[in-house]
N, C-alpha and C. Protein backbone atom coordinates (compact mmCIF):
# COMPACT_ATOMS: atom_id res chain seq x y z
N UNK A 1 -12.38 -25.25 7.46
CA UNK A 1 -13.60 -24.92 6.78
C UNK A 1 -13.87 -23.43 6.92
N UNK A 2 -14.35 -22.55 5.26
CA UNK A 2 -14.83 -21.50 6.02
C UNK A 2 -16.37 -21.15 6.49
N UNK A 3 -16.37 -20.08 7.10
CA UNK A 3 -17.85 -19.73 7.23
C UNK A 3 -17.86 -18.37 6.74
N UNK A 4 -19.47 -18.01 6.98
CA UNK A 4 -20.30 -16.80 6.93
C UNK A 4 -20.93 -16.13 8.13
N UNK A 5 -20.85 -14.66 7.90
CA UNK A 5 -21.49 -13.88 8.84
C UNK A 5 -22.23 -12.75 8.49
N UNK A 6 -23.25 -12.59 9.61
CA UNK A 6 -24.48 -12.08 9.07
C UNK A 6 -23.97 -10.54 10.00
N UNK A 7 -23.69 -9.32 9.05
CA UNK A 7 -23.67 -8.23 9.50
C UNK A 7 -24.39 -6.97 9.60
N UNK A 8 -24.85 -6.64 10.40
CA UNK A 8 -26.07 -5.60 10.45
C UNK A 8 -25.23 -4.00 10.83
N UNK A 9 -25.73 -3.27 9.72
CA UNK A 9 -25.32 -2.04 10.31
C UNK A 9 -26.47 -0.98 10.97
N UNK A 10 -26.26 -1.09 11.83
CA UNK A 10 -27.39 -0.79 13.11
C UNK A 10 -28.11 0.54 12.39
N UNK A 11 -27.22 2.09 12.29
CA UNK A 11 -28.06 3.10 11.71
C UNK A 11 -28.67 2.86 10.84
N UNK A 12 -28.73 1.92 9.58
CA UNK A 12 -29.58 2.05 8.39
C UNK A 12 -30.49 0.72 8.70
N UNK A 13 -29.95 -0.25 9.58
CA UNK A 13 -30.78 -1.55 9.12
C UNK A 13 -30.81 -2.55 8.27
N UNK A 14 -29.20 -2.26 7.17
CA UNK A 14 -28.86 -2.78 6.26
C UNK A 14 -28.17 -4.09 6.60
N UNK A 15 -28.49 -5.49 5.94
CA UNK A 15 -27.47 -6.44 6.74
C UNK A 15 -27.34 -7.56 5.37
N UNK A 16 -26.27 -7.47 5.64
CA UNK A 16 -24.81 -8.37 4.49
C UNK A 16 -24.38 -9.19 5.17
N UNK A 17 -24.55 -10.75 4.05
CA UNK A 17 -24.03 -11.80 4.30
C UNK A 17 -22.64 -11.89 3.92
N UNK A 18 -21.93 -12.10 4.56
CA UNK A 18 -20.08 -12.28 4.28
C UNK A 18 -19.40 -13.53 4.43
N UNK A 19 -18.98 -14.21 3.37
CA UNK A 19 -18.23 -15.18 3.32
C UNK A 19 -16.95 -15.08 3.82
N UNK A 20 -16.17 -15.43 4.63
CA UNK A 20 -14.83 -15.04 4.93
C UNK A 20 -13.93 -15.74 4.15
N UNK A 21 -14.21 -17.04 3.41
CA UNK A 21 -13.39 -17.01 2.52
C UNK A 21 -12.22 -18.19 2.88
N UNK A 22 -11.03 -18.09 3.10
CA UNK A 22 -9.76 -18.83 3.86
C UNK A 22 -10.11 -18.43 4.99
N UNK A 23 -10.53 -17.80 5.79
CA UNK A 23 -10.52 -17.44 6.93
C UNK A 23 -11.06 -18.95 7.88
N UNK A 24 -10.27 -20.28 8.38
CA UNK A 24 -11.04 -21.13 8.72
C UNK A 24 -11.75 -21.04 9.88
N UNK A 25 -13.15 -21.67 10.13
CA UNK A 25 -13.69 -21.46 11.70
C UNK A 25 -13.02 -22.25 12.83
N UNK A 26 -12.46 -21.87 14.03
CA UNK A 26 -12.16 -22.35 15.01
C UNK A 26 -12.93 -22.48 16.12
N UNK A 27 -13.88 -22.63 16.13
CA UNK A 27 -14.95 -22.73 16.81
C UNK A 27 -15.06 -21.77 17.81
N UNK A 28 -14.85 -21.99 19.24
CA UNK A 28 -14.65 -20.83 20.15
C UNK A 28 -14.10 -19.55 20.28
N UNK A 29 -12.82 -19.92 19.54
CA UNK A 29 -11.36 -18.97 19.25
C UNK A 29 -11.86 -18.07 18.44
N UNK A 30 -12.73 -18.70 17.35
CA UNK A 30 -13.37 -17.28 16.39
C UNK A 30 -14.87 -16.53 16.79
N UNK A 31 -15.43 -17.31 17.57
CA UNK A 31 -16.74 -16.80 18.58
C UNK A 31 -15.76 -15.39 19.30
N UNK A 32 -14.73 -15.93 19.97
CA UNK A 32 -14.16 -15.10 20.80
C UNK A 32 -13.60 -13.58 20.09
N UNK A 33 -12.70 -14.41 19.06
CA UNK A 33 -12.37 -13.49 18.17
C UNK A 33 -13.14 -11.74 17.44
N UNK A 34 -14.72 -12.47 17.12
CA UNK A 34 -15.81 -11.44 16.80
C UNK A 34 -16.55 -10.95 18.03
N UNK A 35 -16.82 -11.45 19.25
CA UNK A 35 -17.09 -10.32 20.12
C UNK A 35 -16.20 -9.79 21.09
N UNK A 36 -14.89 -10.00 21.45
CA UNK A 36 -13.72 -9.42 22.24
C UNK A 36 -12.60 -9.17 21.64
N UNK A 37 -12.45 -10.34 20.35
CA UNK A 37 -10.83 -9.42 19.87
C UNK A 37 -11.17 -8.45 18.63
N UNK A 38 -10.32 -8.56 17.59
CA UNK A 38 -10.30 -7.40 16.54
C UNK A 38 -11.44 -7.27 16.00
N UNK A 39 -12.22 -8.24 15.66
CA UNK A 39 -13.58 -7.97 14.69
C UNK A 39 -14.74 -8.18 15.71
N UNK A 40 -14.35 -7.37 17.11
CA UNK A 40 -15.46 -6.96 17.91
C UNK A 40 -15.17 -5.67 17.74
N UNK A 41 -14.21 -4.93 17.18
CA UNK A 41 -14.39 -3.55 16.75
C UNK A 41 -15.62 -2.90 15.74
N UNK A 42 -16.12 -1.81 15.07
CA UNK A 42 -16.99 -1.41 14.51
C UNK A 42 -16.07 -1.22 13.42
N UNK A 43 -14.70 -0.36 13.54
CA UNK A 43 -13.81 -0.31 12.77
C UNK A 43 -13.37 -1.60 11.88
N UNK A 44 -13.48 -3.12 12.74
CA UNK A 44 -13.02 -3.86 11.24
C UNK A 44 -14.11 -4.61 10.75
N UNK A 45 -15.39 -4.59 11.78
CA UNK A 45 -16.50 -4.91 11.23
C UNK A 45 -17.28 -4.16 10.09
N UNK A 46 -16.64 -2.67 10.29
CA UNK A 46 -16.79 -1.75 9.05
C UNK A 46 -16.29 -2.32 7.83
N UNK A 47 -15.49 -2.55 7.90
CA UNK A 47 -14.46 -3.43 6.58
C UNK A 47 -14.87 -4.66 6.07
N UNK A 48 -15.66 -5.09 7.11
CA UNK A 48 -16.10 -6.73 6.22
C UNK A 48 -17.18 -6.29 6.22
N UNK A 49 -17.74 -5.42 6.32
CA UNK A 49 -19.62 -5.09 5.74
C UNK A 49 -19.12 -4.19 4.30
N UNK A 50 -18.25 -3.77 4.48
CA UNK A 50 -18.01 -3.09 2.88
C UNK A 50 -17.54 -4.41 1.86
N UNK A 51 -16.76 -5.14 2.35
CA UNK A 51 -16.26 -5.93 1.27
C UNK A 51 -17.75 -7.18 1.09
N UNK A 52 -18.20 -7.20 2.12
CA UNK A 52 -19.91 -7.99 1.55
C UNK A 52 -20.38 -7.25 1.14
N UNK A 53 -19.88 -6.14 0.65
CA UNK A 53 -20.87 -4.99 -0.18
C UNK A 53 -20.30 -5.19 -1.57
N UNK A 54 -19.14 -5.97 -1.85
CA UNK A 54 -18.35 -5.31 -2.92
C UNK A 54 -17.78 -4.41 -3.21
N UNK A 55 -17.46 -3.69 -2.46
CA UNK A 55 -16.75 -2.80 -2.41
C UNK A 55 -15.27 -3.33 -3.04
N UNK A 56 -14.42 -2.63 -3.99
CA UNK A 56 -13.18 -2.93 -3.91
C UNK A 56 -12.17 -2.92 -2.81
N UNK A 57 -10.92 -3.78 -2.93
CA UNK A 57 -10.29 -4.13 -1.66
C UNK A 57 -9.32 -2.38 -1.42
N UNK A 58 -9.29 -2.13 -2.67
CA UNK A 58 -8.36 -0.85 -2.73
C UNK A 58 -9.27 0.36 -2.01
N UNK A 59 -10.89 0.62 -2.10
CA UNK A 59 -11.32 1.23 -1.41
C UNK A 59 -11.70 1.10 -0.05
N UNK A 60 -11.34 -0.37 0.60
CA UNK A 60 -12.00 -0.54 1.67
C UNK A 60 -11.07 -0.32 2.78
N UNK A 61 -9.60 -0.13 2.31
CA UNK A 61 -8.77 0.07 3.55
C UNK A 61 -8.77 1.33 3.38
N UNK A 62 -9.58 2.17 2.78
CA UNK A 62 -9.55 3.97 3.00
C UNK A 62 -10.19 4.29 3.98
N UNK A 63 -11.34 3.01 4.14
CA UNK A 63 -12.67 3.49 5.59
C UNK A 63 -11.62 3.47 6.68
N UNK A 64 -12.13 4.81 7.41
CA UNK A 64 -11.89 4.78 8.49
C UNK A 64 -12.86 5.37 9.83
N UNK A 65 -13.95 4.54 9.81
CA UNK A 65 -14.96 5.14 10.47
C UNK A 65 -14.86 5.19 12.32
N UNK A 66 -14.01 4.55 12.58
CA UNK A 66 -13.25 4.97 14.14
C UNK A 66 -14.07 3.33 14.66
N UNK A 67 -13.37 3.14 15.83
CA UNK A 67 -13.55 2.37 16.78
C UNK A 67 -14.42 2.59 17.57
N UNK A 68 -14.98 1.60 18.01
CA UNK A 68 -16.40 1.34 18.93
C UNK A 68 -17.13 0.27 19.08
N UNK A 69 -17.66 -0.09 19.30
CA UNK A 69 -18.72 -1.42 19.25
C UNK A 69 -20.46 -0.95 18.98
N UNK A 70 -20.84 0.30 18.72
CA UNK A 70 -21.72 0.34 18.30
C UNK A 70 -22.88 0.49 16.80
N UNK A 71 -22.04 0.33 16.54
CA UNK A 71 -22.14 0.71 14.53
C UNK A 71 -22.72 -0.81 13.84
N UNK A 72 -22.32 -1.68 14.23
CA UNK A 72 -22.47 -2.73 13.45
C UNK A 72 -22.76 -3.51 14.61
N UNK A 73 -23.60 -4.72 13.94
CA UNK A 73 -23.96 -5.91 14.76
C UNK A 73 -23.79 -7.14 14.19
N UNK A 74 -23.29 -8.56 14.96
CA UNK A 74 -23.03 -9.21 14.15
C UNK A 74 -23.85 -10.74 14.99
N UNK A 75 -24.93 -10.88 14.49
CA UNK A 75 -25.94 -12.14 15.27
C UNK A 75 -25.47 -13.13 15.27
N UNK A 76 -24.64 -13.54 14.34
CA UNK A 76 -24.65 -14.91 13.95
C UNK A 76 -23.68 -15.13 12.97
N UNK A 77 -23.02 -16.30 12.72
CA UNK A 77 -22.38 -16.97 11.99
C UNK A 77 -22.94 -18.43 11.35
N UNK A 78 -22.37 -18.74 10.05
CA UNK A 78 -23.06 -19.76 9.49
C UNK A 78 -22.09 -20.65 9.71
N UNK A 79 -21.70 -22.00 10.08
CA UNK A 79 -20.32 -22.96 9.74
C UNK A 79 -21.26 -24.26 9.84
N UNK A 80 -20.84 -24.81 8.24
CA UNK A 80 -21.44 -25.82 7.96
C UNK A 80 -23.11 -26.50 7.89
N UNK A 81 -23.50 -24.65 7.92
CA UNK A 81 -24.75 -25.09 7.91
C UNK A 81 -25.81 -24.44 9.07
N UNK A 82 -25.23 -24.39 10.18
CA UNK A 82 -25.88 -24.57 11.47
C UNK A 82 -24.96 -22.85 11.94
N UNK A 83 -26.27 -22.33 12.43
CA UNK A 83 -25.96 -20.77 13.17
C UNK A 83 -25.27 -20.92 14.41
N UNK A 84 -24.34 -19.78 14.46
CA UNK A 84 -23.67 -20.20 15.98
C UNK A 84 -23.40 -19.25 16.38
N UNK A 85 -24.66 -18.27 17.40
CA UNK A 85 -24.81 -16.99 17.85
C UNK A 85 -23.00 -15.89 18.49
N UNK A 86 -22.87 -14.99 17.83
CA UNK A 86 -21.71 -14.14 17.56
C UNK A 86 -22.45 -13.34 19.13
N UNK A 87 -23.23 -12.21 19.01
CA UNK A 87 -23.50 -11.07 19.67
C UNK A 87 -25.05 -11.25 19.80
N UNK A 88 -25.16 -10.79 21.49
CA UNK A 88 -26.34 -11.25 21.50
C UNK A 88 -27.48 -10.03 20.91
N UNK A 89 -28.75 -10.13 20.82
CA UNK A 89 -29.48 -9.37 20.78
C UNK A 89 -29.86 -7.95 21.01
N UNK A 90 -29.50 -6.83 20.29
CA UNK A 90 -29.48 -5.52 20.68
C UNK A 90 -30.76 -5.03 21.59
């Protein structure tokens, strides 16, 4: 099944809902996934707040706004309905 995630980009306050699409939820493995592995970066959380922007796919691998964990925030995930807290509370 896929889900959605709710992404906040901390300097503006701006926050995009993102469907991931094929991406299926694994329950823990993808909890884990968004706050310790790759998309606990700012760098690829940068990339899925552009493509919930619409952004084209051809412009979105040009961002390269650097690595960090402070740029973006990500509260929550949607799967099947029911929120299932990502990062806690800034």
């Amino acid at each position: 099944m896929s889900y959605k995630v709710c992404i906040i980009e901390v300097a503006t306050g701006e926050t995009r809902i993102h469907d991931l699409g094929d991406l299926p939820w694994q329950g823990e493995s993808t909890v884990f996934w968004w706050k310790e592995g790759s998309f606990g970066c700012d760098c690829n959380r940068e990339w899925e707040f552009a493509r919930a922007g619409g952004l084209p796919e051809a412009e979105v691998v040009k961002i390269d706004g650097g690595c960090g964990h402070t740029r973006f925030h990500v509260p929550w995930a949607e799967v099947d309905g029911k929120r299932v807290q990502i990062d806690e509370t800034p």
